[in-house]
PDB file of N, CA and C in Angstrom:
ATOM      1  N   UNK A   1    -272.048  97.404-103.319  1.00  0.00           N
ATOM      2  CA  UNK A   1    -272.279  97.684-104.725  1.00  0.00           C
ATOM      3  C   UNK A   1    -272.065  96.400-105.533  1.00  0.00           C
ATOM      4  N   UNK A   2    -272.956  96.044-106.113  1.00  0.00           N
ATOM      5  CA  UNK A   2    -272.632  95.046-107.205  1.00  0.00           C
ATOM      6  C   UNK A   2    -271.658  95.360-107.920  1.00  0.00           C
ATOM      7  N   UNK A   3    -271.452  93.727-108.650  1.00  0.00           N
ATOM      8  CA  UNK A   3    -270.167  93.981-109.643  1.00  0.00           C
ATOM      9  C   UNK A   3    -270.815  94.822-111.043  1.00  0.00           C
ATOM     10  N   UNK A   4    -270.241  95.297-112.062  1.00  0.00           N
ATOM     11  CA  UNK A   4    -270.144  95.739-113.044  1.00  0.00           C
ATOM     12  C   UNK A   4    -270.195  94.937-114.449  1.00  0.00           C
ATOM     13  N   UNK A   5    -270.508  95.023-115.452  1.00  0.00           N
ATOM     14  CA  UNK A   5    -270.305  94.250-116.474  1.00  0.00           C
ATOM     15  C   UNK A   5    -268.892  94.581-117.278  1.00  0.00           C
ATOM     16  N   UNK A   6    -268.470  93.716-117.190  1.00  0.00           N
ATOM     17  CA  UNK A   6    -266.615  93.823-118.066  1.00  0.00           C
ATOM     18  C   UNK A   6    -266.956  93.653-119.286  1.00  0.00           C
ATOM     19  N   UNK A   7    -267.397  92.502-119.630  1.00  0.00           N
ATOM     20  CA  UNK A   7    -267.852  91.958-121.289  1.00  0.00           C
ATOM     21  C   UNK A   7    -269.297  91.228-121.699  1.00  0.00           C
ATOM     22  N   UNK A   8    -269.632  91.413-122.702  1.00  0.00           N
ATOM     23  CA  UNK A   8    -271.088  90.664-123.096  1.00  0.00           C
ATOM     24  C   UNK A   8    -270.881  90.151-124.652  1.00  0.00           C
ATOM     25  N   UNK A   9    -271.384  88.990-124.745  1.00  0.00           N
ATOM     26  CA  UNK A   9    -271.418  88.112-125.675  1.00  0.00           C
ATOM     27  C   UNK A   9    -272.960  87.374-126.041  1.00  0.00           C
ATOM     28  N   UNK A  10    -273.919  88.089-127.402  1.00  0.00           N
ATOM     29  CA  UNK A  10    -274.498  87.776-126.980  1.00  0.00           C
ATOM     30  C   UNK A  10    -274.623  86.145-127.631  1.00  0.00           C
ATOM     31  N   UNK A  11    -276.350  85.337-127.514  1.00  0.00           N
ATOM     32  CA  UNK A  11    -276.386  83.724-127.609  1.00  0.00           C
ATOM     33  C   UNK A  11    -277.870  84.221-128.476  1.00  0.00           C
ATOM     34  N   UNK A  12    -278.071  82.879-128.335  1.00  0.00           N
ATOM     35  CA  UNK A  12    -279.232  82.629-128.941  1.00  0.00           C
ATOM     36  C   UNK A  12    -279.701  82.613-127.800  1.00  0.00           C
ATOM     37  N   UNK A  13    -281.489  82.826-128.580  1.00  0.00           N
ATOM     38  CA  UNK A  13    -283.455  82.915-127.437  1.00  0.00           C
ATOM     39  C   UNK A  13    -282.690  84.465-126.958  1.00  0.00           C
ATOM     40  N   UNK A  14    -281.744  85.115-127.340  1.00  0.00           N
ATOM     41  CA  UNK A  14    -281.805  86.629-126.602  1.00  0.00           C
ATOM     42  C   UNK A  14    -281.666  86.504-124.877  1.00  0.00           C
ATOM     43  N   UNK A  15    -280.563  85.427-125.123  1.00  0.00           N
ATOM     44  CA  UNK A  15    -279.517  85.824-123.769  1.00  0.00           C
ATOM     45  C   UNK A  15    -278.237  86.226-123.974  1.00  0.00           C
ATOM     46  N   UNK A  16    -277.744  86.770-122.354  1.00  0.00           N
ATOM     47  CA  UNK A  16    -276.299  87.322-122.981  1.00  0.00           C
ATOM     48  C   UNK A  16    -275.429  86.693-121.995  1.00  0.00           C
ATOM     49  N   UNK A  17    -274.286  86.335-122.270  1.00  0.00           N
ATOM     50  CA  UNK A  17    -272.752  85.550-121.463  1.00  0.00           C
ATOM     51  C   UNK A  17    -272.226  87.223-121.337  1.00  0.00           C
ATOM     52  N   UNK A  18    -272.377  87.335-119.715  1.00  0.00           N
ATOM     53  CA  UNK A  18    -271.836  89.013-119.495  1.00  0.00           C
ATOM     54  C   UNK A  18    -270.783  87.892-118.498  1.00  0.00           C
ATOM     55  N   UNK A  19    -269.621  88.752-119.100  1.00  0.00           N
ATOM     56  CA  UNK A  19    -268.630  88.555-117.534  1.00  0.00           C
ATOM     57  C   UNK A  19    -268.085  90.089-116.792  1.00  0.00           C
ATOM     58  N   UNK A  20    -268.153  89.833-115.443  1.00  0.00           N
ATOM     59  CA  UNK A  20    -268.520  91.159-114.404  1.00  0.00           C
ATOM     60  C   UNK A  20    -267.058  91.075-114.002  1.00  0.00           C
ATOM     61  N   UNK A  21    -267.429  92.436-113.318  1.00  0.00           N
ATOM     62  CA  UNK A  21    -265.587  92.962-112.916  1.00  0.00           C
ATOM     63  C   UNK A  21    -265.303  92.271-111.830  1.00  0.00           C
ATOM     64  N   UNK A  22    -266.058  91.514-111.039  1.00  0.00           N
ATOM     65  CA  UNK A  22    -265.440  90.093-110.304  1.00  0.00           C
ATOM     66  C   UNK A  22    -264.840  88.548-110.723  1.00  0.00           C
ATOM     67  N   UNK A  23    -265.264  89.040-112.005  1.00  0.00           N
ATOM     68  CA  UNK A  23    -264.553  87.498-112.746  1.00  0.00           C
ATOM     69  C   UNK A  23    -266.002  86.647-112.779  1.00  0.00           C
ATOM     70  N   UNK A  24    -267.204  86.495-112.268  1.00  0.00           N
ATOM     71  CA  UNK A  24    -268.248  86.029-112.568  1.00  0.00           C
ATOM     72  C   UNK A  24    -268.587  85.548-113.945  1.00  0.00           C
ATOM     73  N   UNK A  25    -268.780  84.906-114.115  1.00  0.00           N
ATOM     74  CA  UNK A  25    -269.833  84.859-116.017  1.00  0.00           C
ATOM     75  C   UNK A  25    -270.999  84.463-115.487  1.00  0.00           C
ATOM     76  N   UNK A  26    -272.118  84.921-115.854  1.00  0.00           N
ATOM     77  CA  UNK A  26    -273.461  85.327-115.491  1.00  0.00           C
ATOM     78  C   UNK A  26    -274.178  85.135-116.863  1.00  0.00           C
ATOM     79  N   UNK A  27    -275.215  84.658-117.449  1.00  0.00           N
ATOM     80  CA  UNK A  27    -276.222  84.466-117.988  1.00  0.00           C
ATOM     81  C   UNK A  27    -277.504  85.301-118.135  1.00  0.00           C
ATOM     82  N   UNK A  28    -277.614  86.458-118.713  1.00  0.00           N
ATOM     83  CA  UNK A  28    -279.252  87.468-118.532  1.00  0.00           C
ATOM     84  C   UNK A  28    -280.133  87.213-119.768  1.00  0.00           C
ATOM     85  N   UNK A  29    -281.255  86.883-119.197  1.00  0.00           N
ATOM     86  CA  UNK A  29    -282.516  86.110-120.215  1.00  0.00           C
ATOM     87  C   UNK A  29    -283.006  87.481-120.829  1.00  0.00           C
ATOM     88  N   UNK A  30    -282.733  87.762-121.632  1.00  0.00           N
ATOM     89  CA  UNK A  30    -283.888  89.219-122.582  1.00  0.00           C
ATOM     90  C   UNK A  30    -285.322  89.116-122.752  1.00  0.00           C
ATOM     91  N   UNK A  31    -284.915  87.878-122.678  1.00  0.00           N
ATOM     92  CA  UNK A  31    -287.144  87.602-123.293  1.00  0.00           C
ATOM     93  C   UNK A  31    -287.681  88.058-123.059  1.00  0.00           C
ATOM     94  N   UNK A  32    -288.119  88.482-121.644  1.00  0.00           N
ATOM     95  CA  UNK A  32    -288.684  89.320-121.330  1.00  0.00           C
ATOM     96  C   UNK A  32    -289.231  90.653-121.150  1.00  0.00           C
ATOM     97  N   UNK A  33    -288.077  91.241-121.277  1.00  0.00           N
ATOM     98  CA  UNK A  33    -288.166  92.662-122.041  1.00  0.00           C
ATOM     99  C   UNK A  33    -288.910  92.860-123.803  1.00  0.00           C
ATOM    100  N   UNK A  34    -288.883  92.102-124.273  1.00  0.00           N
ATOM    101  CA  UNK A  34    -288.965  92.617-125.874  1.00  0.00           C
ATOM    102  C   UNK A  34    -290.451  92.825-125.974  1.00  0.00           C
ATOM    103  N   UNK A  35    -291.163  92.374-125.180  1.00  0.00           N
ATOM    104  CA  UNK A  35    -292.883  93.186-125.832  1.00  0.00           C
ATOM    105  C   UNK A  35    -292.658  94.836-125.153  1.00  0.00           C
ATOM    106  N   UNK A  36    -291.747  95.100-124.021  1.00  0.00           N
ATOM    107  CA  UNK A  36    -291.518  96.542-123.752  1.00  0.00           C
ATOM    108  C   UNK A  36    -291.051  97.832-124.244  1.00  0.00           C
ATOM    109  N   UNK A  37    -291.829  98.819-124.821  1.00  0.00           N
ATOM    110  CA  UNK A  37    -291.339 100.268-124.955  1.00  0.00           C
ATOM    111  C   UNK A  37    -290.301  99.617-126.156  1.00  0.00           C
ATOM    112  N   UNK A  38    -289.042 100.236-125.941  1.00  0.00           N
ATOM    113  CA  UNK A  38    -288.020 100.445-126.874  1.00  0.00           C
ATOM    114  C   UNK A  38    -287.065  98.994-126.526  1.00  0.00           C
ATOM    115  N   UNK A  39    -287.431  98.058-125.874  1.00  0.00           N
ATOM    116  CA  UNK A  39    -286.793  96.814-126.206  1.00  0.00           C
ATOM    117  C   UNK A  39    -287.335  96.376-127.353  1.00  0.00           C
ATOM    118  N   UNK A  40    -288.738  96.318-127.766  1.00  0.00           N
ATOM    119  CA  UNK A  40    -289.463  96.082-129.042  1.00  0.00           C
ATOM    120  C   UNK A  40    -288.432  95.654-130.265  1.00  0.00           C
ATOM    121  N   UNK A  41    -287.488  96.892-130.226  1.00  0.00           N
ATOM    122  CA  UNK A  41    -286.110  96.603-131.021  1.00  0.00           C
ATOM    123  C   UNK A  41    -285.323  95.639-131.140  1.00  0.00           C
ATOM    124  N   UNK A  42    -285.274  95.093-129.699  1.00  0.00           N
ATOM    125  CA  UNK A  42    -284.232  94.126-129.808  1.00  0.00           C
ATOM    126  C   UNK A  42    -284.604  92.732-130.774  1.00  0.00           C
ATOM    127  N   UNK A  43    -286.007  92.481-130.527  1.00  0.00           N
ATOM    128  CA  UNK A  43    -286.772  91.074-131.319  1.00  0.00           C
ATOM    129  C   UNK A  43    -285.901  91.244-132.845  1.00  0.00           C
ATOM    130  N   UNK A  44    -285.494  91.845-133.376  1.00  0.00           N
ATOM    131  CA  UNK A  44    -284.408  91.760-134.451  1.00  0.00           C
ATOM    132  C   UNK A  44    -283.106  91.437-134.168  1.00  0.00           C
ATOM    133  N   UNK A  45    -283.205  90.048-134.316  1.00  0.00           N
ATOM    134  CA  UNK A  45    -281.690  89.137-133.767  1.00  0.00           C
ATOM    135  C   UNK A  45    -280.339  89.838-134.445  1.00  0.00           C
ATOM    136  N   UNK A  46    -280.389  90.704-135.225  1.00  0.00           N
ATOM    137  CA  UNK A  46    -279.469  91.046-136.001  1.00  0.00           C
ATOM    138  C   UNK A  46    -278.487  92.509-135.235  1.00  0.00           C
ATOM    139  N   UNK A  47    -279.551  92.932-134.538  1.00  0.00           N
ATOM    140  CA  UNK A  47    -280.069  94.209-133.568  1.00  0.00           C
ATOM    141  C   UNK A  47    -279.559  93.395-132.433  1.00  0.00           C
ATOM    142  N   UNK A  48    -280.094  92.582-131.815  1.00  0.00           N
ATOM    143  CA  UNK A  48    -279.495  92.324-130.441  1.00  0.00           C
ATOM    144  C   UNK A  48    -278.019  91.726-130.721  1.00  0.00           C
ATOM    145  N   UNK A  49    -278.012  91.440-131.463  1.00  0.00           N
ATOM    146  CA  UNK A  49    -276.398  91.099-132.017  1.00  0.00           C
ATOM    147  C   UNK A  49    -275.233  92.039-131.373  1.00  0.00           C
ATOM    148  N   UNK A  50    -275.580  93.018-131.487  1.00  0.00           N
ATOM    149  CA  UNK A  50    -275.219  94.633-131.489  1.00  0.00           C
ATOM    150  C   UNK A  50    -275.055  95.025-130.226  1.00  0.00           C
ATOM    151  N   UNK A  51    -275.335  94.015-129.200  1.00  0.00           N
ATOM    152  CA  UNK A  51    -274.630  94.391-127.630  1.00  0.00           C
ATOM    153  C   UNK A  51    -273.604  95.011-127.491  1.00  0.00           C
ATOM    154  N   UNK A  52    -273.269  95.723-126.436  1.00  0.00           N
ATOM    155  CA  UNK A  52    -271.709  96.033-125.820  1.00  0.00           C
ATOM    156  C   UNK A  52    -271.846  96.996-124.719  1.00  0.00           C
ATOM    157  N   UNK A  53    -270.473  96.678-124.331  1.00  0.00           N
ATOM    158  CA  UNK A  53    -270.730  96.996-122.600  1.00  0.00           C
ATOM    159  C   UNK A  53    -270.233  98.725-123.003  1.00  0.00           C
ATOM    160  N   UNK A  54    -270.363  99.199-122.258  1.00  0.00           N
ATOM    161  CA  UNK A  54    -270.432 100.778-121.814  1.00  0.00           C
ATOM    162  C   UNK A  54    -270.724 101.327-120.351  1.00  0.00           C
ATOM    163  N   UNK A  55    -269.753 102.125-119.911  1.00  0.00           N
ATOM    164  CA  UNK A  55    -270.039 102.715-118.277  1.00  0.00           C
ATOM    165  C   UNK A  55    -270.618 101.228-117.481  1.00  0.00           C
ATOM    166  N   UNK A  56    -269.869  99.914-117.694  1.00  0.00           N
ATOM    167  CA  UNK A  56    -269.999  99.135-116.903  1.00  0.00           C
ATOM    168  C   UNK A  56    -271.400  98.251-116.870  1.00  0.00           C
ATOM    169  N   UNK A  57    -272.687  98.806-118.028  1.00  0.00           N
ATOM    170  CA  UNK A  57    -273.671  97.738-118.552  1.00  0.00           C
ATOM    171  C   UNK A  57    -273.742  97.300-119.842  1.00  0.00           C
ATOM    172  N   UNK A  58    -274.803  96.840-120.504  1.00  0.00           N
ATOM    173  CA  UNK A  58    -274.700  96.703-121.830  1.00  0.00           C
ATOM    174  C   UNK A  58    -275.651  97.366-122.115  1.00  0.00           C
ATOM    175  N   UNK A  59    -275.495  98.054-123.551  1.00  0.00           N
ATOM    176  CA  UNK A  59    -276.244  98.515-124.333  1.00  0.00           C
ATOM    177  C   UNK A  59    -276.257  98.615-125.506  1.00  0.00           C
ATOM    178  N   UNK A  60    -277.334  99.151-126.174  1.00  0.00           N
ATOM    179  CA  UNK A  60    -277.065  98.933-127.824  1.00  0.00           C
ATOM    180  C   UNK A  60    -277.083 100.306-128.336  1.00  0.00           C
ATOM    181  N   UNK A  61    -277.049 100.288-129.651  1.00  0.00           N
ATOM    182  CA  UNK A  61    -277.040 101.690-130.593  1.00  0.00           C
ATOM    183  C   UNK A  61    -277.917 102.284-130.298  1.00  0.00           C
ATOM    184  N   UNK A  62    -279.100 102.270-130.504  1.00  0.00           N
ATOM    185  CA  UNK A  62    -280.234 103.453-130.396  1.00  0.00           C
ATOM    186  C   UNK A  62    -280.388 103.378-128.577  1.00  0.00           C
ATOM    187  N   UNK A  63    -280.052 103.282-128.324  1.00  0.00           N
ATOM    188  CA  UNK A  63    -279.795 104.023-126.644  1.00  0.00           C
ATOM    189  C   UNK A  63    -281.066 102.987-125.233  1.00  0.00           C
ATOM    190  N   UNK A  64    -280.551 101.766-125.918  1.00  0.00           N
ATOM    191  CA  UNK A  64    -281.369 100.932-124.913  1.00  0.00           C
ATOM    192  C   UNK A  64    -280.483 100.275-124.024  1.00  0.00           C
ATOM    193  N   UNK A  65    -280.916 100.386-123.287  1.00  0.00           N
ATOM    194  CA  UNK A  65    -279.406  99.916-121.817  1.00  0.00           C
ATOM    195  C   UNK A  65    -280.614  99.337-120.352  1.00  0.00           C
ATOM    196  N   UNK A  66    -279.540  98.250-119.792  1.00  0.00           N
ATOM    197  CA  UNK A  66    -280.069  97.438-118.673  1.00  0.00           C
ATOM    198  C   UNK A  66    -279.442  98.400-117.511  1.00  0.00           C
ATOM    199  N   UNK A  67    -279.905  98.308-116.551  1.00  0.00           N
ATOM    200  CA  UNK A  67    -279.217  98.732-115.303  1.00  0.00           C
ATOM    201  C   UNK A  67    -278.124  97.544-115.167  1.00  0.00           C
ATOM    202  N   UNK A  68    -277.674  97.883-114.622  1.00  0.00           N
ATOM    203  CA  UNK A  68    -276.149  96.592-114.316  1.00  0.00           C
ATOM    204  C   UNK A  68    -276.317  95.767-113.200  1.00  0.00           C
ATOM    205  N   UNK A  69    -277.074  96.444-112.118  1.00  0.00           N
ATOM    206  CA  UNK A  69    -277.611  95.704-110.567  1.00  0.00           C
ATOM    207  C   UNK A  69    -278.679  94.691-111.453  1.00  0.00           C
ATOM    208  N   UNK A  70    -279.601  94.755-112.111  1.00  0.00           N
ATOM    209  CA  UNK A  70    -280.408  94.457-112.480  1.00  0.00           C
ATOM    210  C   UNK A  70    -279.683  93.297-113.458  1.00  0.00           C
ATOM    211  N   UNK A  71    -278.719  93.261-113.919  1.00  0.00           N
ATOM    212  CA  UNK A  71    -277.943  92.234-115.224  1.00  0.00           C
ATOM    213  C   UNK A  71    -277.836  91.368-114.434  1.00  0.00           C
ATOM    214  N   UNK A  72    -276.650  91.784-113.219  1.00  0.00           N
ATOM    215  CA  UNK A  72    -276.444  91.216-111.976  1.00  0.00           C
ATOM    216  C   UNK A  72    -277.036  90.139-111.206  1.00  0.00           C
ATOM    217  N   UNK A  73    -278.331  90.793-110.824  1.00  0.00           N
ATOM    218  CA  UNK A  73    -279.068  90.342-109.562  1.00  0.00           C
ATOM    219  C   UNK A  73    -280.020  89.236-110.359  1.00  0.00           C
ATOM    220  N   UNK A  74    -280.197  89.335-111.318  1.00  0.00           N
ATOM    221  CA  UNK A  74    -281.235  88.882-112.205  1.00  0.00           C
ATOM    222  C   UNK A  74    -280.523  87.536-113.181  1.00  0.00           C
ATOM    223  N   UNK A  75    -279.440  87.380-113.168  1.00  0.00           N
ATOM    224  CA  UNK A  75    -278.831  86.511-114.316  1.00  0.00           C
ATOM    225  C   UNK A  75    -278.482  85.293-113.656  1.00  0.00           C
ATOM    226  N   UNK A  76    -278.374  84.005-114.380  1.00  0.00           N
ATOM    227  CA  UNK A  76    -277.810  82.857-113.542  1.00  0.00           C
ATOM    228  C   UNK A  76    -276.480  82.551-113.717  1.00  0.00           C
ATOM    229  N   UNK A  77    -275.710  82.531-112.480  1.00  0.00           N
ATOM    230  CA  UNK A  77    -274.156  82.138-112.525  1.00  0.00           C
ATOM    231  C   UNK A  77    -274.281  80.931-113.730  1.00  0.00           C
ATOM    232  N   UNK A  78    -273.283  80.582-114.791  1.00  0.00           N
ATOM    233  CA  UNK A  78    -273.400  79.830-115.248  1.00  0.00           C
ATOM    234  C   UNK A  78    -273.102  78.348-114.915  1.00  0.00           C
ATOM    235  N   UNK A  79    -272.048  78.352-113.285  1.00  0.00           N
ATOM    236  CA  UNK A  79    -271.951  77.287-112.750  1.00  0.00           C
ATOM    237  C   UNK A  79    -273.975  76.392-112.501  1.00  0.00           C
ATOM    238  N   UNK A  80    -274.274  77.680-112.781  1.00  0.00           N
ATOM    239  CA  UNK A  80    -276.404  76.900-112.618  1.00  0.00           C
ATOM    240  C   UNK A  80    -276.822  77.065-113.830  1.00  0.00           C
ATOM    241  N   UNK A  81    -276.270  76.990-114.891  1.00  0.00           N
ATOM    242  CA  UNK A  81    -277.790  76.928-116.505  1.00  0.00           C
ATOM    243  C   UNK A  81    -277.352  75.264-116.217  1.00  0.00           C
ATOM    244  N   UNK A  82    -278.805  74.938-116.689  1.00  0.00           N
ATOM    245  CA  UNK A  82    -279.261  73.513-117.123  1.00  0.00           C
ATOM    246  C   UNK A  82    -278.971  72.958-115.794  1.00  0.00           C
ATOM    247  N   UNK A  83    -278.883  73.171-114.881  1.00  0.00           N
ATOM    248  CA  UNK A  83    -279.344  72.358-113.574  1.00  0.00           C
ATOM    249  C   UNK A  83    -280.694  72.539-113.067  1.00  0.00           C
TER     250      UNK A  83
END
């Protein structure tokens, strides 16, 4: 089982500094999601502002949530941004 998300902080370009219940800090790019369905929402920086972790992913107010394997599997350890 993958780790879990402990905390999320989000950044600017609509990434987020999640740290996982292994002690990890991990990096997840959003960009990609926002032409989708009900991410559409997030393109309001004010709105993605509005992260927070819950049952171990992040999600926001109106009920948009990542899978957590997916935060996980998908994000770059930050020991790798800008390499």
């Amino acid at each position: 089982m993958t780790p879990r998300v402990k905390s999320v902080v989000p950044q600017k370009h609509y990434k987020l500094l999640l740290t996982f219940t292994n002690a990890e800090q991990r990096v997840y790019d959003c960009s990609g999601l926002l032409s989708f369905g009900v991410f559409q929402e997030l393109r309001d920086e004010h709105y993605f502002n509005r992260a927070m972790v819950a049952d171990g992913t992040v999600v926001w107010p109106h009920e948009q949530d990542i899978c957590p394997d997916t935060l996980y599997l998908e994000s770059a350890s930050l020991s790798l941004e800008g390499t």
